[in-house]
C-alpha atoms as a PDB file:
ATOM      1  CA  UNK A   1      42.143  54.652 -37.722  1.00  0.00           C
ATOM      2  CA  UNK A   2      42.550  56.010 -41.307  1.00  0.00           C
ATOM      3  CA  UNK A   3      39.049  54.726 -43.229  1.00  0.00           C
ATOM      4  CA  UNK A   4      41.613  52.804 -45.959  1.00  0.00           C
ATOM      5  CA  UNK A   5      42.776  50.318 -44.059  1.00  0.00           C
ATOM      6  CA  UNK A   6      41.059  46.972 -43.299  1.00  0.00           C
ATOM      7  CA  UNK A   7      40.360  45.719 -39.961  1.00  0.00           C
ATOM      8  CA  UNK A   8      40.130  42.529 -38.766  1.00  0.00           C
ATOM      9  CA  UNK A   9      38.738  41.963 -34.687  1.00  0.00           C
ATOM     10  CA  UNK A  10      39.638  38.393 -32.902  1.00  0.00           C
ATOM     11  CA  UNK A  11      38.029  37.550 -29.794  1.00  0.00           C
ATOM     12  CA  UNK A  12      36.922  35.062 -27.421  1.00  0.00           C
ATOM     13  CA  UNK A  13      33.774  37.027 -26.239  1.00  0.00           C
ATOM     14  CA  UNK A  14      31.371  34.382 -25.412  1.00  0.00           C
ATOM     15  CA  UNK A  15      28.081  35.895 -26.213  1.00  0.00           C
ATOM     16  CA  UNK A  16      25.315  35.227 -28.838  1.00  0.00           C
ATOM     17  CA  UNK A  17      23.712  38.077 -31.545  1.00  0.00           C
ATOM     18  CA  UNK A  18      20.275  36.155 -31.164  1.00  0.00           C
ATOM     19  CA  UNK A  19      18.328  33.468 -29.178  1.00  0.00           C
ATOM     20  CA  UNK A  20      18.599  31.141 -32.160  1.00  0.00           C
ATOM     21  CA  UNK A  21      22.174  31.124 -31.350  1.00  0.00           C
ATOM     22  CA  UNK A  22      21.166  28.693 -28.770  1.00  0.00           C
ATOM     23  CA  UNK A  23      19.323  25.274 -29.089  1.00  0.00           C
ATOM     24  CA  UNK A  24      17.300  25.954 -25.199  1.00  0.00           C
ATOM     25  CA  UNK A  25      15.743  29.355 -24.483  1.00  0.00           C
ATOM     26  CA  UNK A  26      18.106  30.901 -22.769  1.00  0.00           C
ATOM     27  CA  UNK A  27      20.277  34.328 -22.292  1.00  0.00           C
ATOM     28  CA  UNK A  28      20.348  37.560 -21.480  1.00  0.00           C
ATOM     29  CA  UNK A  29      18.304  39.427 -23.958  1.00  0.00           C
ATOM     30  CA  UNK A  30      19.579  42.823 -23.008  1.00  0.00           C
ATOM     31  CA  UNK A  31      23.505  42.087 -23.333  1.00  0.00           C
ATOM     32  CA  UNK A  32      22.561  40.110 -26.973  1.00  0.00           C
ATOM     33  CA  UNK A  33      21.260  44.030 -27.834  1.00  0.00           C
ATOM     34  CA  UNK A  34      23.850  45.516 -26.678  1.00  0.00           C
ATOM     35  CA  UNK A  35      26.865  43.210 -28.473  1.00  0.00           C
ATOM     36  CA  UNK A  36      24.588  43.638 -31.391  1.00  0.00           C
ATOM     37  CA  UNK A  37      24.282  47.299 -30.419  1.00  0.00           C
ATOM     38  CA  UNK A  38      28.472  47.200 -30.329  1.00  0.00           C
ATOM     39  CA  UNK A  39      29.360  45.379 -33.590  1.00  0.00           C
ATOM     40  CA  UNK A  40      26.806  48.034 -35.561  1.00  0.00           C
ATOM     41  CA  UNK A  41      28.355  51.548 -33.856  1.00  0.00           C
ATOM     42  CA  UNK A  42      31.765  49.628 -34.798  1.00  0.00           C
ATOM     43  CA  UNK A  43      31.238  48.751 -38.236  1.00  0.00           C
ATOM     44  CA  UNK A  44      32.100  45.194 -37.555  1.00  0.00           C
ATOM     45  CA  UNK A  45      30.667  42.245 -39.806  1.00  0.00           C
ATOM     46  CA  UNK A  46      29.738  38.599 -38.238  1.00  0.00           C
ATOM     47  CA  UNK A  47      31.905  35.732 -40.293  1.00  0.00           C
ATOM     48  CA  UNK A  48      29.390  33.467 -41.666  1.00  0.00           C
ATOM     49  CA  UNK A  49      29.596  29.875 -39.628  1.00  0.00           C
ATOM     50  CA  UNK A  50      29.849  27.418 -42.024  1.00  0.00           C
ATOM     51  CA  UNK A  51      29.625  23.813 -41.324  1.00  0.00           C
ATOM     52  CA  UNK A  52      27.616  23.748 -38.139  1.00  0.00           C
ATOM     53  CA  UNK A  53      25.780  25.529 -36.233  1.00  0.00           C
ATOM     54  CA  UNK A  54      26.620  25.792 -33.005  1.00  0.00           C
ATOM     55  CA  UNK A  55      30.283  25.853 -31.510  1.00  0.00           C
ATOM     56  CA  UNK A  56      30.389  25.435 -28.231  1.00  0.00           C
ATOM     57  CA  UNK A  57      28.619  22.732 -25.953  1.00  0.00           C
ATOM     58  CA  UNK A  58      28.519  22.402 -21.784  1.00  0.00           C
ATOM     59  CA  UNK A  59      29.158  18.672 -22.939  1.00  0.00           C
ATOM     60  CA  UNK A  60      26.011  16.810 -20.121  1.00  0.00           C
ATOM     61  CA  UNK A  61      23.804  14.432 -21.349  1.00  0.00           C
ATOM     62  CA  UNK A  62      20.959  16.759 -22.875  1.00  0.00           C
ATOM     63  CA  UNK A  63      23.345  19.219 -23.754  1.00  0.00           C
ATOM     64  CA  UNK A  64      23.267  22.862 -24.308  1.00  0.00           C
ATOM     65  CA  UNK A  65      24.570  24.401 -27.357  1.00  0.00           C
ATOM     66  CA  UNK A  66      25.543  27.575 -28.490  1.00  0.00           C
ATOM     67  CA  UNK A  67      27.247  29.685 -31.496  1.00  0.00           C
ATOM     68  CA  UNK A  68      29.116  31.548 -29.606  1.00  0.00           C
ATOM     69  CA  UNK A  69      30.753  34.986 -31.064  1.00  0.00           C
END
């Protein structure tokens, strides 16, 4: 791809850059390094979240919440 043109990436790809992406200590700590690892060789930039924190929740009674990327 030709460095002039702007880029933008769309995806559903249900996985957090950090544990404070999550409101319970949870996750796999090696695939958040290597998404992070992913979007840096790319290039890519996170969108700010603006709003709230979190989007995405498994909707039980203490629920779990994440920011899903």
């Amino acid at each position: 791809m030709p460095d002039s043109m702007d880029w933008i990436v769309v995806g559903d790809f249900n996985l957090c850059l950090s544990p404070n992406d999550k409101n319970q200590p949870r996750g796999d700590h090696l695939d958040m390094y290597l998404f992070n690892d992913a979007i840096s060789s790319l290039g890519l930039v996170d969108i700010p979240l603006k709003g709230t924190r979190y989007t995405w929740s498994n909707n039980q009674h203490s629920p779990l919440l994440e920011r899903l990327d």
